[in-house]
Protein backbone atom coordinates (compact mmCIF):
# COMPACT_ATOMS: atom_id res chain seq x y z
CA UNK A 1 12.31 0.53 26.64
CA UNK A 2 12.07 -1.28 29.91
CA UNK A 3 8.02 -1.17 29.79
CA UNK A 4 8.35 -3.78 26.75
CA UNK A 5 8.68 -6.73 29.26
CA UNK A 6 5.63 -5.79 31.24
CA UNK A 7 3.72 -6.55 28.02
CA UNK A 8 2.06 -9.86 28.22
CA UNK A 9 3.41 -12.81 25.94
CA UNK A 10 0.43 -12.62 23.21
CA UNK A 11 1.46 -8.57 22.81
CA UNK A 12 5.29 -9.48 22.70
CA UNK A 13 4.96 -12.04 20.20
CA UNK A 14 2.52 -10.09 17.67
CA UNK A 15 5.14 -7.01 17.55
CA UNK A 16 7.95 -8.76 17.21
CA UNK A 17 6.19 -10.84 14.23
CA UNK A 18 4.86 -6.90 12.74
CA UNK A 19 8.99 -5.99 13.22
CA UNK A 20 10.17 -9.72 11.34
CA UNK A 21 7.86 -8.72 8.18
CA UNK A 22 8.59 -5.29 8.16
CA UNK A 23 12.66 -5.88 7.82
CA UNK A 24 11.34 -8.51 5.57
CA UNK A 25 9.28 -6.46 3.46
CA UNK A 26 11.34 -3.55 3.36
CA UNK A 27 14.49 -5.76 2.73
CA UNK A 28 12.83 -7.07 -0.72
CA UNK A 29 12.10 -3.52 -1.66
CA UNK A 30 15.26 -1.97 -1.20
CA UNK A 31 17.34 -5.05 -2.69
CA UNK A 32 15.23 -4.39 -5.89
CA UNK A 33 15.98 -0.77 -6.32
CA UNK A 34 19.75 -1.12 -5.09
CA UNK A 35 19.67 -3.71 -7.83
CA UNK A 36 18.76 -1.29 -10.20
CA UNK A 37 21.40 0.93 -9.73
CA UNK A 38 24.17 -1.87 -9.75
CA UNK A 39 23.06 -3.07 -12.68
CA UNK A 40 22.79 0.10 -14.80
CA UNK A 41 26.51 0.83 -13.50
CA UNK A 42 27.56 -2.75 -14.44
CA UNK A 43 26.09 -2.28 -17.78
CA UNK A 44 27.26 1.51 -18.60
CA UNK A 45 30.96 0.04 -17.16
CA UNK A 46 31.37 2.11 -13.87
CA UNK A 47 32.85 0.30 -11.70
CA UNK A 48 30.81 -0.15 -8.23
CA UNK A 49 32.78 0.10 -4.98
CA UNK A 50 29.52 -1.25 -2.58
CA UNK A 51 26.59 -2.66 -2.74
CA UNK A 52 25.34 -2.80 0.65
CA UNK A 53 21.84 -4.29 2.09
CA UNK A 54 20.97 -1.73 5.08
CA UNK A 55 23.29 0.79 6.31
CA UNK A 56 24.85 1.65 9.60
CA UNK A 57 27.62 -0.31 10.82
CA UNK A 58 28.55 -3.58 9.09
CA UNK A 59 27.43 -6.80 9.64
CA UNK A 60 28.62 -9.04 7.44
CA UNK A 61 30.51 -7.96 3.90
CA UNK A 62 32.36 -10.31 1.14
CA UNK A 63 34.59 -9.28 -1.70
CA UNK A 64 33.68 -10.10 -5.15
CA UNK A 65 35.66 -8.78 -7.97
CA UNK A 66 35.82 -4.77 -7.87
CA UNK A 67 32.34 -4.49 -5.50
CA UNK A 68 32.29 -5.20 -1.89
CA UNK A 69 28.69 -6.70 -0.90
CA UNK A 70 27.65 -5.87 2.85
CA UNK A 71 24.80 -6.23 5.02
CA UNK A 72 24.63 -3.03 7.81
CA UNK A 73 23.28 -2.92 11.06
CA UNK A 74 19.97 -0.40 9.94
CA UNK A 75 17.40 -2.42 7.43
CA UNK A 76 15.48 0.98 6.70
CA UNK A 77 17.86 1.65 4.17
CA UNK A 78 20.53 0.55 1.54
CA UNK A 79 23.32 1.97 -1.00
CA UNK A 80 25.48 1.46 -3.82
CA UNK A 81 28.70 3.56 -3.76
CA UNK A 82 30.12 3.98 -7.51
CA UNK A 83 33.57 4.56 -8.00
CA UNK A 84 34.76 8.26 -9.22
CA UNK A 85 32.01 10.12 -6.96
CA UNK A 86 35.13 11.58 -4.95
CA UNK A 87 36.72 13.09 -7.91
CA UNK A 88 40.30 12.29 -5.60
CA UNK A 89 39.93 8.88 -6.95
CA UNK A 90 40.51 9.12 -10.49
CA UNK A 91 43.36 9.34 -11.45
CA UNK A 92 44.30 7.68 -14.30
CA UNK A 93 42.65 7.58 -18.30
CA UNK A 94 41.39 3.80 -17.12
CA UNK A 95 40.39 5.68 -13.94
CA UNK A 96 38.06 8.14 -16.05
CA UNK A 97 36.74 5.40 -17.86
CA UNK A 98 34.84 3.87 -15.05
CA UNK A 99 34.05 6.87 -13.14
CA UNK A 100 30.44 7.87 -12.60
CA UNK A 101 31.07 11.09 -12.37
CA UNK A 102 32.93 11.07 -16.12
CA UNK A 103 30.38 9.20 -17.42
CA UNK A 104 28.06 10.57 -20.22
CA UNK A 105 25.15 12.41 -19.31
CA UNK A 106 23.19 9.49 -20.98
CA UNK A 107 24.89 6.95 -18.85
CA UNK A 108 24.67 9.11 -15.30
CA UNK A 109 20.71 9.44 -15.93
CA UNK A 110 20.16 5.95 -16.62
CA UNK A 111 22.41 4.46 -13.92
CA UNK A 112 20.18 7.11 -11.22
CA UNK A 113 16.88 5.95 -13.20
CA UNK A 114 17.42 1.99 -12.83
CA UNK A 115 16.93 2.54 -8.74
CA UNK A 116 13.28 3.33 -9.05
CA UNK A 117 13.13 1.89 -12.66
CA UNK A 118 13.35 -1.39 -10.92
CA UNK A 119 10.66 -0.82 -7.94
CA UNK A 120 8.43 -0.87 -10.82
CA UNK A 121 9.40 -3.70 -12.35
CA UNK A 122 9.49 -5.60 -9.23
CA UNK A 123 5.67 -4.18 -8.98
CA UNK A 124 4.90 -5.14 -12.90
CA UNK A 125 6.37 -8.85 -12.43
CA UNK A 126 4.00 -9.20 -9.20
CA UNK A 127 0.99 -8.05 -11.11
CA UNK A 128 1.75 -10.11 -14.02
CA UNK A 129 2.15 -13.16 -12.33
CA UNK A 130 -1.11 -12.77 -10.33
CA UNK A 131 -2.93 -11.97 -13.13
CA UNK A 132 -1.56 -14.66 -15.14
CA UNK A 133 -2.81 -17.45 -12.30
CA UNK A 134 -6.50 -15.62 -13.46
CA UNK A 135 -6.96 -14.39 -10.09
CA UNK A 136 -8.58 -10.24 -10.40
CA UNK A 137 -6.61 -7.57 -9.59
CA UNK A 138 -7.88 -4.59 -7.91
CA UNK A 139 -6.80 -1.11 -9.71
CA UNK A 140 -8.30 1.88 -7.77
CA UNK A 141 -8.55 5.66 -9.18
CA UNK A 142 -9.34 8.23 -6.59
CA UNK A 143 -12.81 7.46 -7.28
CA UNK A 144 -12.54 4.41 -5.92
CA UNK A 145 -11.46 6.45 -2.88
CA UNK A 146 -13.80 9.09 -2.00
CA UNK A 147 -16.31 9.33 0.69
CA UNK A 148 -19.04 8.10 -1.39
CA UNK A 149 -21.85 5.91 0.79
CA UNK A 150 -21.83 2.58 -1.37
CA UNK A 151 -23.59 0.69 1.27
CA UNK A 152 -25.49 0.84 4.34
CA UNK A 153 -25.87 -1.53 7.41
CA UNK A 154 -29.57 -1.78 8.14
CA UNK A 155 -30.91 0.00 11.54
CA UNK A 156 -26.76 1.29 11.49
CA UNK A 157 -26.73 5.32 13.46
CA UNK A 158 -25.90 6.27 9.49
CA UNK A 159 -29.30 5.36 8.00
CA UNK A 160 -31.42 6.41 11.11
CA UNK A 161 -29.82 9.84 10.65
CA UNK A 162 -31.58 9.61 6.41
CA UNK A 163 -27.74 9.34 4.75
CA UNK A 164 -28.89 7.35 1.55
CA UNK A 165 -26.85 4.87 -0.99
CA UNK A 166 -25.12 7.39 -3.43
CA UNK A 167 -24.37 10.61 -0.83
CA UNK A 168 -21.00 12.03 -0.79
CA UNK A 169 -20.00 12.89 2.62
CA UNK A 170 -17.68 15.89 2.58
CA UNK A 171 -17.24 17.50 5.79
CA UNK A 172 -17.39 16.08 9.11
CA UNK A 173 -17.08 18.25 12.36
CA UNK A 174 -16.58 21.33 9.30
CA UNK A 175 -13.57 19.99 8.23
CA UNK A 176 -13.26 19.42 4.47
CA UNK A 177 -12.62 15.46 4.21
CA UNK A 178 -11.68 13.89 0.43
CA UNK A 179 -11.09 10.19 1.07
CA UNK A 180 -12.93 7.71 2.90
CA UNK A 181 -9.99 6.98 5.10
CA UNK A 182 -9.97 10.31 6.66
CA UNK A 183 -14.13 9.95 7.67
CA UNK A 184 -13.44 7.05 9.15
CA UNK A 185 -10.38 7.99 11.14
CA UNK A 186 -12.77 10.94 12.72
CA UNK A 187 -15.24 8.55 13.41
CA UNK A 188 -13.32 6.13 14.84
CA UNK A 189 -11.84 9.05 16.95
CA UNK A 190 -15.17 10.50 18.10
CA UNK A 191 -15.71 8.66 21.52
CA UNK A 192 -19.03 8.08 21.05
CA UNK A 193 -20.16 11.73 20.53
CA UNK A 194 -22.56 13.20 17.84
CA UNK A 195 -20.84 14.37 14.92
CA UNK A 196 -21.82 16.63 12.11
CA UNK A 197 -21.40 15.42 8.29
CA UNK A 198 -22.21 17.62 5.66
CA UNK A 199 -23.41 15.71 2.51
CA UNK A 200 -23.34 15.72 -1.26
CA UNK A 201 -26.77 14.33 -2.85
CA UNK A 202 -27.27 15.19 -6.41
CA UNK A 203 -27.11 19.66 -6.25
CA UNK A 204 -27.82 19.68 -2.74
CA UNK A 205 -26.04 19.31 0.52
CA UNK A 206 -27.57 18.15 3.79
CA UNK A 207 -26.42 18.25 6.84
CA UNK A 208 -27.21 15.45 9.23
CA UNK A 209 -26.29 14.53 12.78
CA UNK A 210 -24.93 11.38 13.75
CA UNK A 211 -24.08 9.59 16.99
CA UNK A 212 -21.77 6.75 16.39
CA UNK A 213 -22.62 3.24 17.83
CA UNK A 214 -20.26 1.71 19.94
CA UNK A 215 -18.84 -1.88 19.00
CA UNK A 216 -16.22 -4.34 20.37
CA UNK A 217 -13.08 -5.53 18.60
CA UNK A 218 -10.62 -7.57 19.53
CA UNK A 219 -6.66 -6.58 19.20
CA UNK A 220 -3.48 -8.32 20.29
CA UNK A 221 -6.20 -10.74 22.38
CA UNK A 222 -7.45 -7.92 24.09
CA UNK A 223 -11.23 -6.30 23.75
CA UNK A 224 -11.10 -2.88 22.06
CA UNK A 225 -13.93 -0.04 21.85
CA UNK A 226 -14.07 1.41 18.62
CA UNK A 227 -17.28 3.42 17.10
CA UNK A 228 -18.77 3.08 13.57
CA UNK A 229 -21.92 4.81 11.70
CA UNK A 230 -22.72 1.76 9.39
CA UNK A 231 -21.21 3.41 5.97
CA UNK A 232 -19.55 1.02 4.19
CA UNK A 233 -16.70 0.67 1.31
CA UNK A 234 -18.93 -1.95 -0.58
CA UNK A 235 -21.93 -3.09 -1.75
CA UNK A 236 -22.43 -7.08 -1.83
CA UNK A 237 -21.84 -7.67 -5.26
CA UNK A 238 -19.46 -10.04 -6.72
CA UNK A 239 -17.08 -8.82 -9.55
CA UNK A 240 -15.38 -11.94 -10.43
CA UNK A 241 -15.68 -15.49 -9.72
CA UNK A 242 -12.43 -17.91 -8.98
CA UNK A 243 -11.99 -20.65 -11.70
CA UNK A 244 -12.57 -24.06 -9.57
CA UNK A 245 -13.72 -22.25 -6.48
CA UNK A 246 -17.10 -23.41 -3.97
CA UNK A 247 -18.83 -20.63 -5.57
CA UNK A 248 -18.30 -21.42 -9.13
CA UNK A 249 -19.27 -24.93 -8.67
CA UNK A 250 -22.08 -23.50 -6.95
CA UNK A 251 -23.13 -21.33 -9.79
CA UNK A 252 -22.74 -17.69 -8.88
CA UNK A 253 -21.59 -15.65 -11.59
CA UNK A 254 -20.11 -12.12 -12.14
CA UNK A 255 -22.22 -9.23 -11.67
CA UNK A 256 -24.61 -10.88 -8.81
CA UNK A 257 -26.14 -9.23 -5.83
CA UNK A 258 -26.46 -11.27 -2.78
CA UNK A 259 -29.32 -10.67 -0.95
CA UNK A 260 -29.22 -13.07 1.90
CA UNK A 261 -27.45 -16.05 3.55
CA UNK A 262 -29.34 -18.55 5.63
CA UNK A 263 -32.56 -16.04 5.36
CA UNK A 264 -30.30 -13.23 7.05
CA UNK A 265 -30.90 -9.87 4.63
CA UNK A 266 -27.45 -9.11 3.46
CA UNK A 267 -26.79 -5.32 2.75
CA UNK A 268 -23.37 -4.91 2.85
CA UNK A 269 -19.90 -6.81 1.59
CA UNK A 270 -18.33 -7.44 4.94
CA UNK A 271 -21.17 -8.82 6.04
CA UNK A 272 -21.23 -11.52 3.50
CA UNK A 273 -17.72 -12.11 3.98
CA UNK A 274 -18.05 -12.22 7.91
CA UNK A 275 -20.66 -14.88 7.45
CA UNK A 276 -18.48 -16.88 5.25
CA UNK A 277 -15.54 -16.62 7.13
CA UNK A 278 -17.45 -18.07 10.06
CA UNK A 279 -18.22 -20.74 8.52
CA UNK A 280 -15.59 -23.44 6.97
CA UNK A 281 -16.80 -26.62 5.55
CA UNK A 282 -20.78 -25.96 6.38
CA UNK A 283 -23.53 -25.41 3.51
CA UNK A 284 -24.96 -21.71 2.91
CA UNK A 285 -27.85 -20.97 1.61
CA UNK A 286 -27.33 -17.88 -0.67
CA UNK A 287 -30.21 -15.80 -2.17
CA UNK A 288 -28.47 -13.78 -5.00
CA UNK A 289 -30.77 -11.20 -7.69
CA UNK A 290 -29.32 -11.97 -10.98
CA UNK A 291 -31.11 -9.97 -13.77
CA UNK A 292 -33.66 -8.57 -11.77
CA UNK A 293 -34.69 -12.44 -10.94
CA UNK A 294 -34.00 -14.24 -7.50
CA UNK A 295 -31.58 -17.38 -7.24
CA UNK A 296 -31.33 -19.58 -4.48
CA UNK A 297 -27.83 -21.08 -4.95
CA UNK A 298 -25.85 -23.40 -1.97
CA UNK A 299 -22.24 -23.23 -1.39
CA UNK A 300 -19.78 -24.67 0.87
CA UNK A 301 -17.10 -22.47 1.92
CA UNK A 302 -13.68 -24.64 1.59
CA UNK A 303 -11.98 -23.96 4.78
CA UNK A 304 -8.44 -21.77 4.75
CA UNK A 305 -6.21 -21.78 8.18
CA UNK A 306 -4.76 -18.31 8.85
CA UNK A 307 -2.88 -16.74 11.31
CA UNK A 308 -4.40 -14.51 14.17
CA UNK A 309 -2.29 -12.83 17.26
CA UNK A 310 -0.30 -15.66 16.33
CA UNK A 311 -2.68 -18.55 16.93
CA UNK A 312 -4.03 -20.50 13.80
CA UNK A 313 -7.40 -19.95 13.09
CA UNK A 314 -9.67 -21.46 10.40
CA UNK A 315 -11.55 -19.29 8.46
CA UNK A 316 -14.10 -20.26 5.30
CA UNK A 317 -13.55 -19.12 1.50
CA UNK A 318 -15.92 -19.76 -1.45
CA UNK A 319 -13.56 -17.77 -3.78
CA UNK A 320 -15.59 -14.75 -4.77
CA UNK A 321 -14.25 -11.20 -5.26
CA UNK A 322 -15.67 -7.74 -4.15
CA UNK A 323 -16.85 -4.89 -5.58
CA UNK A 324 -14.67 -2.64 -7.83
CA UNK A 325 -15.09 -0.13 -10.55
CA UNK A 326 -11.88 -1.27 -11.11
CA UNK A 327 -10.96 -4.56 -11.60
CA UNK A 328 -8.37 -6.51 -13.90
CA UNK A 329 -9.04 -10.28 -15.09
CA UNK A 330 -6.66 -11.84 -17.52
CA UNK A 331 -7.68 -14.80 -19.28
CA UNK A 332 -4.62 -16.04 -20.35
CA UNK A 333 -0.60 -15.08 -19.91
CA UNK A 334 -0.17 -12.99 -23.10
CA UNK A 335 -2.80 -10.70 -21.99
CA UNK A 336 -1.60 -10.49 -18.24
CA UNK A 337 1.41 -9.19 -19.55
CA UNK A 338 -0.24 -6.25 -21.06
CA UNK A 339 -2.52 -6.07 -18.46
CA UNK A 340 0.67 -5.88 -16.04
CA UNK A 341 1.49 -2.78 -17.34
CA UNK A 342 -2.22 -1.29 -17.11
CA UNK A 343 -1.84 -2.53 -13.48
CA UNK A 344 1.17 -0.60 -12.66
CA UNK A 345 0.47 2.67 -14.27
CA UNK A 346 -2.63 2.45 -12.53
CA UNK A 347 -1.25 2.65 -9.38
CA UNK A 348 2.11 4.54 -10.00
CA UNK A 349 -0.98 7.15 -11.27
CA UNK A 350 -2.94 6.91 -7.84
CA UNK A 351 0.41 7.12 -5.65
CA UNK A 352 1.94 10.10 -7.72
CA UNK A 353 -1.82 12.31 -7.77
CA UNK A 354 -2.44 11.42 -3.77
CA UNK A 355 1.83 13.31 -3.34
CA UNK A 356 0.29 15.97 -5.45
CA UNK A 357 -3.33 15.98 -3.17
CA UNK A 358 -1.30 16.16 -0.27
CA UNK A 359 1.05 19.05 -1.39
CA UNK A 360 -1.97 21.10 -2.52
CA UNK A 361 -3.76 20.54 0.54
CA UNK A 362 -6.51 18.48 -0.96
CA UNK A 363 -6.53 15.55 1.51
CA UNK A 364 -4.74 15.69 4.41
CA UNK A 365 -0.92 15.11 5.32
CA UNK A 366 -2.34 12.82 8.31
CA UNK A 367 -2.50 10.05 5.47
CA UNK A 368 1.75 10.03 5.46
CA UNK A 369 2.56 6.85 7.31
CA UNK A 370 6.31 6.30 8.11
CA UNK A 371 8.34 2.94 9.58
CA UNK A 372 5.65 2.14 12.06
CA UNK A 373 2.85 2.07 9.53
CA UNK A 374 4.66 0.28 6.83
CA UNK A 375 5.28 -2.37 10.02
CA UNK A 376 1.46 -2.46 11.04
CA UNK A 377 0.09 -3.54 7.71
CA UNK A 378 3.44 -5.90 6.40
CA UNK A 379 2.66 -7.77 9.65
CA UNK A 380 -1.49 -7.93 9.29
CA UNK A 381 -0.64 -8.49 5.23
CA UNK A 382 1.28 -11.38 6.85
CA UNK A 383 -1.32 -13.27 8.42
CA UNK A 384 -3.76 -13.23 5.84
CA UNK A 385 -1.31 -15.50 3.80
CA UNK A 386 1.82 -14.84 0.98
CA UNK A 387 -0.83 -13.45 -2.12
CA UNK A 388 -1.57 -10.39 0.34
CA UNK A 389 1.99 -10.15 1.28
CA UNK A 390 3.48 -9.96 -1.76
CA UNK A 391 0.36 -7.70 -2.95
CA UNK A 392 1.56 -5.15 -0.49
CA UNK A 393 5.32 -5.63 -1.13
CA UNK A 394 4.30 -4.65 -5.02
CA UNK A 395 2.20 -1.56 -3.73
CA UNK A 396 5.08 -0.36 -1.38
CA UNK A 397 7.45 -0.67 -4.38
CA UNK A 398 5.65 1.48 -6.55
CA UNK A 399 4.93 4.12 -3.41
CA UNK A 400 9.13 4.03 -3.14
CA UNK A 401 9.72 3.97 -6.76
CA UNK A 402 7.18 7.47 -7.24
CA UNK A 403 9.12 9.06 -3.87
CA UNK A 404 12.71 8.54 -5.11
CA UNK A 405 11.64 10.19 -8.10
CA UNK A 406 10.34 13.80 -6.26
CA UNK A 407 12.89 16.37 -7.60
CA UNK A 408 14.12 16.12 -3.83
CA UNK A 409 18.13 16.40 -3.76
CA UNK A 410 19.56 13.66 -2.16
CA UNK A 411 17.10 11.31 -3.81
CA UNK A 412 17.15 9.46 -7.01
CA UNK A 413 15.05 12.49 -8.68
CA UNK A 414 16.99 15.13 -6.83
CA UNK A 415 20.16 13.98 -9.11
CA UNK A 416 18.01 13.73 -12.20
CA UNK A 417 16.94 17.58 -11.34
CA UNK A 418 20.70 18.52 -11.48
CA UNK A 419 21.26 16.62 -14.48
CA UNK A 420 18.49 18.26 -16.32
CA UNK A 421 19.95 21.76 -15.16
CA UNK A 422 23.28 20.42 -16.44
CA UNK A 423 21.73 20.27 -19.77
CA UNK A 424 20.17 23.56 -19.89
CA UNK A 425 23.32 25.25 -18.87
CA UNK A 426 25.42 22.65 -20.21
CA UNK A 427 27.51 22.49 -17.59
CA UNK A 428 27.17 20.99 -14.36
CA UNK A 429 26.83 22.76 -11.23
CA UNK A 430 29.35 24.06 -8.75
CA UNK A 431 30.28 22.10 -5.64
CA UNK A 432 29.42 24.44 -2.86
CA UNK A 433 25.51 24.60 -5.43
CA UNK A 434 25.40 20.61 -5.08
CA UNK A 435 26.39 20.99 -1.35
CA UNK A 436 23.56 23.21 -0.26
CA UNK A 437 21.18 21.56 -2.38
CA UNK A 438 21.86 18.52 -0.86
CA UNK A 439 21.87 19.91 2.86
CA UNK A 440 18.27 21.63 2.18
CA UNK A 441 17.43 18.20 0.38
CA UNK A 442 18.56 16.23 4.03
CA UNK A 443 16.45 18.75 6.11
CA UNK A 444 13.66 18.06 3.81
CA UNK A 445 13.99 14.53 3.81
CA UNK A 446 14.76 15.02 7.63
CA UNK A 447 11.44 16.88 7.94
CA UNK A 448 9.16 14.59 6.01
CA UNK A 449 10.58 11.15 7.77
CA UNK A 450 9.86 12.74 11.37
CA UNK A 451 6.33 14.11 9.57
CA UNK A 452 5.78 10.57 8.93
CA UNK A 453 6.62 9.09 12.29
CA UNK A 454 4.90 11.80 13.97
CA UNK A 455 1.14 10.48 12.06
CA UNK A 456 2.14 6.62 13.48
CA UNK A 457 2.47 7.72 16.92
CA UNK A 458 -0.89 9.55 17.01
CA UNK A 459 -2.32 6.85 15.12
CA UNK A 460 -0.69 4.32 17.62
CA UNK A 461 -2.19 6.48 20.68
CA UNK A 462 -5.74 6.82 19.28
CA UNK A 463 -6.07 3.24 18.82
C-alpha cells in the first residue's frame, strides 16, 4: 500500500472523502436493517444478546439491559445475535421463552423479515419525504433502461454514421447488449477504434460503423481521454417545473422542448444543463416549442456552490427536471404517502427483475458492482449535495433489502427458505442439513462478493 503516498494531495484527499461516505452510507444502511431485526425480537420477546454496528474486532461496546451494543472494527457489515441460537443456552422454561430458536414459526419469520422489511422502509420514508417537499421523483422500468437513441448531438460520429432518434442499438462488436450502460461501457472502452452496432429501427436492423470521437475530461484534477458517439440518455424536454424556481418565474412549463439558449441549437439534455451550469447569476435566453409554437422565455440561473475534487465550485440552477417516462409529482403530503409506496415498489421491481436478467444471462454480470463501486458513487452522490445523497442511500437500501431476501442460506431469505421447508415437512431440518446449507450458502456468498470486486477493479483499470 506504500504507492498511496506517491499520490499527489488532490488524489489523496478525493479517496479518502469516496472512503468517509462510503462507511457513511453503508453505516445508515446496515443500522436500518440491524434495526429491523432487534426490533422484531424485542417485540416477539426474544431476548437479544448483541446488536453490533460493523463486525470484526470491537471497538467500542456498552451494556444496556439484556443486549450488549458494539461498534467492530469492519463497517461492511453488522449483526444481531439472539439468545437461544446455541441450543446449550437454554436451559430453563424462562430460558425457552425467550429463545429464538423456540419461538413460533410466526415469530422466527417475522423477526428474519424485519432485517430487509426495514431497508424498505428506510427507502419508503426517503421517497415520501421528497415527494412531500413537491420535488419529482424519478421511477425507472427497464424501459427506461434500454439502448434506445433518445437524442443525438448534432455533427456527433453517431449521426454521421445515419443512427436516427428512435433506433435500438442491440449489439455492438456482435455482442448482444440490453442496457444502455453496457453500450456505453464498450464505447468508452474502444480506444478510439471503429466499432460495429447492430440496430433496431421499426422490423429492420442495420448495421452501421462508427468511429468514436475522442474528448477530454477531467478526474481527480487530472485530464482524462475518454471516447463518445453522441447518443444520449435524454432529449431536452422538461418534465416538471420546481415551485418558486428561476424557471417558473420565468414561465417554462411542463412538457416544453428547448430548442436553444443564447441562439446555440440545443439537441440534447446535458447540453442544456452544461450551459446552465456554466452560468450562475447571468440571464439566458431560452427558445422553447410549446404546442408546436416558439417561446422566447429569459431565465436567470440562481447560483448553487458544490463540491468538486474537493474545491468549491459554483455551478447555476433554474430548477427544471429531465426527461422521464417515469416520473412521480405529489401535490400535497397525503398523496406522497401513497405515492411513497408506488415509488418503492417501483424500484424494489427494477432491482429484483435486473437479479433475475443477470441470472438468465440477459444483461451482463459486468453490471455487479461490489465495495469499491458502492464507494465511487456515495462519494460523487456526495458532492452534488445531501438530496442526491440520501437519494442513493434510499436506492442502496432497497438493492440490500431485495439481496438479503435471495433464498441464499446464510442470508435473511436463506432462513426464510428453511422455514418454509419446515412447514412443508413440519419439522425443521437436521443440523448437519443446516450446516452444509450454510457452508454452500458462504461459498456462494464468497463467490458473488469476489464476483463483485473483481467488475470494480476492471472498471477501476479501464478508467
Amino acid at each position: 500500500m506504500m504507492f498511496a503516498f506517491t499520490w499527489p494531495p488532490d488524489a489523496i484527499w478525493v479517496v479518502s472523502q469516496k472512503v468517509f461516505w462510503f462507511v457513511i452510507v453503508l453505516g445508515v444502511l446496515i443500522s436500518f436493517h440491524e434495526l429491523g431485526h432487534f426490533l422484531a425480537a424485542r417485540w416477539v420477546g426474544v431476548k437479544v444478546l448483541k446488536f453490533s454496528l460493523g463486525f470484526g474486532p470491537k471497538l467500542a461496546s456498552r451494556q444496556v439491559g439484556d443486549t450488549e451494543y458494539l461498534v467492530s472494527a469492519v463497517p461492511l457489515g453488522g449483526y444481531v445475535k439472539l439468545f437461544g441460537e446455541d441450543e446449550d443456552e437454554v436451559r430453563t422454561a424462562e430460558d425457552k421463552r425467550r429463545s429464538f430458536t423456540h419461538q413460533r414459526l410466526p415469530g422466527k419469520v417475522f423477526i428474519v423479515a424485519a432485517g430487509p422489511g426495514f431497508n424498505f422502509l428506510l427507502a419508503y420514508l426517503i421517497f415520501t419525504g421528497w415527494l412531500a417537499t413537491g420535488a419529482p421523483l424519478f421511477v425507472p422500468t427497464f424501459k427506461d433502461l434500454t439502448p434506445d437513441v433518445e437524442a443525438l448531438r448534432p455533427g456527433s460520429p453517431a449521426e454521421l454514421a445515419g443512427i436516427q432518434v428512435g433506433d435500438r442499438i442491440i449489439r455492438i462488436n456482435e455482442r448482444d447488449i440490453s442496457t444502455r450502460s453496457e453500450l456505453l461501457d464498450a464505447i468508452a472502452k474502444s480506444n478510439g477504434r471503429q466499432v460495429t452496432l447492430d440496430v433496431r429501427r421499426g422490423d429492420q436492423i442495420k448495421t452501421v460503423l462508427v468511429t468514436p470521437a475522442q474528448i477530454t475530461l477531467q478526474d481527480a484534477g487530472k485530464d482524462v481521454t475518454a471516447y463518445h458517439i453522441g447518443i444520449e440518455e435524454t432529449a431536452p424536454v422538461i418534465t416538471a417545473v420546481m415551485s418558486g424556481s428561476p424557471a417558473m418565474a420565468a414561465g417554462f412549463q411542463d412538457g416544453d422542448r428547448v430548442v436553444s439558449i443564447e441562439g446555440q441549437a440545443i439537441a440534447t439534455w446535458s447540453q442544456m444543463t452544461g450551459f446552465v451550469k456554466e452560468s450562475p447569476n447571468r440571464p439566458l435566453r431560452f427558445e422553447v416549442k410549446r404546442d408546436g409554437r416558439l417561446l422566447t422565455l429569459t431565465v436567470t440561473p440562481a447560483a448553487e456552490k458544490i463540491v468538486v475534487d474537493g474545491k468549491p465550485v459554483e455551478v447555476g440552477k433554474i430548477g427544471i427536471s429531465g426527461p422521464g417516462r417515469s416520473i412521480i409529482r405529489s401535490s400535497n403530503p397525503l398523496l406522497a404517502a401513497f405515492h411513497g409506496l408506488q415509488a418503492t415498489w417501483g424500484w424494489t421491481e427494477l432491482t429484483a427483475v435486473g437479479i433475475y436478467k443477470m441470472l438468465t444471462g440477459e444483461i451482463s454480470s459486468k453490471n455487479i458492482g461490489g465495495p469499491l463501486t458502492i464507494a465511487s458513487i456515495s462519494g460523487e452522490a456526495a458532492t452534488q449535495g445531501a438530496s442526491s445523497l440520501i437519494f442513493l442511500i434510499a436506492i442502496l437500501s432497497i438493492n440490500l433489502g431485495v439481496l438479503n431476501l435471495l433464498p441464499i442460506p446464510i442470508l435473511d431469505g436463506g432462513h426464510l427458505l428453511f422455514f418454509a421447508i419446515e412447514t412443508v415437512l413440519r419439522k425443521p431440518l437436521g443440523d448437519r442439513q443446516r450446516e452444509i446449507a450454510q457452508q454452500v450458502g458462504l461459498l456462494l456468498l464468497v463467490g458473488i462478493m469476489v464476483f463483485a470486486f473483481w467488475n470494480d477493479i476492471e472498471r477501476l483499470i479501464s478508467h
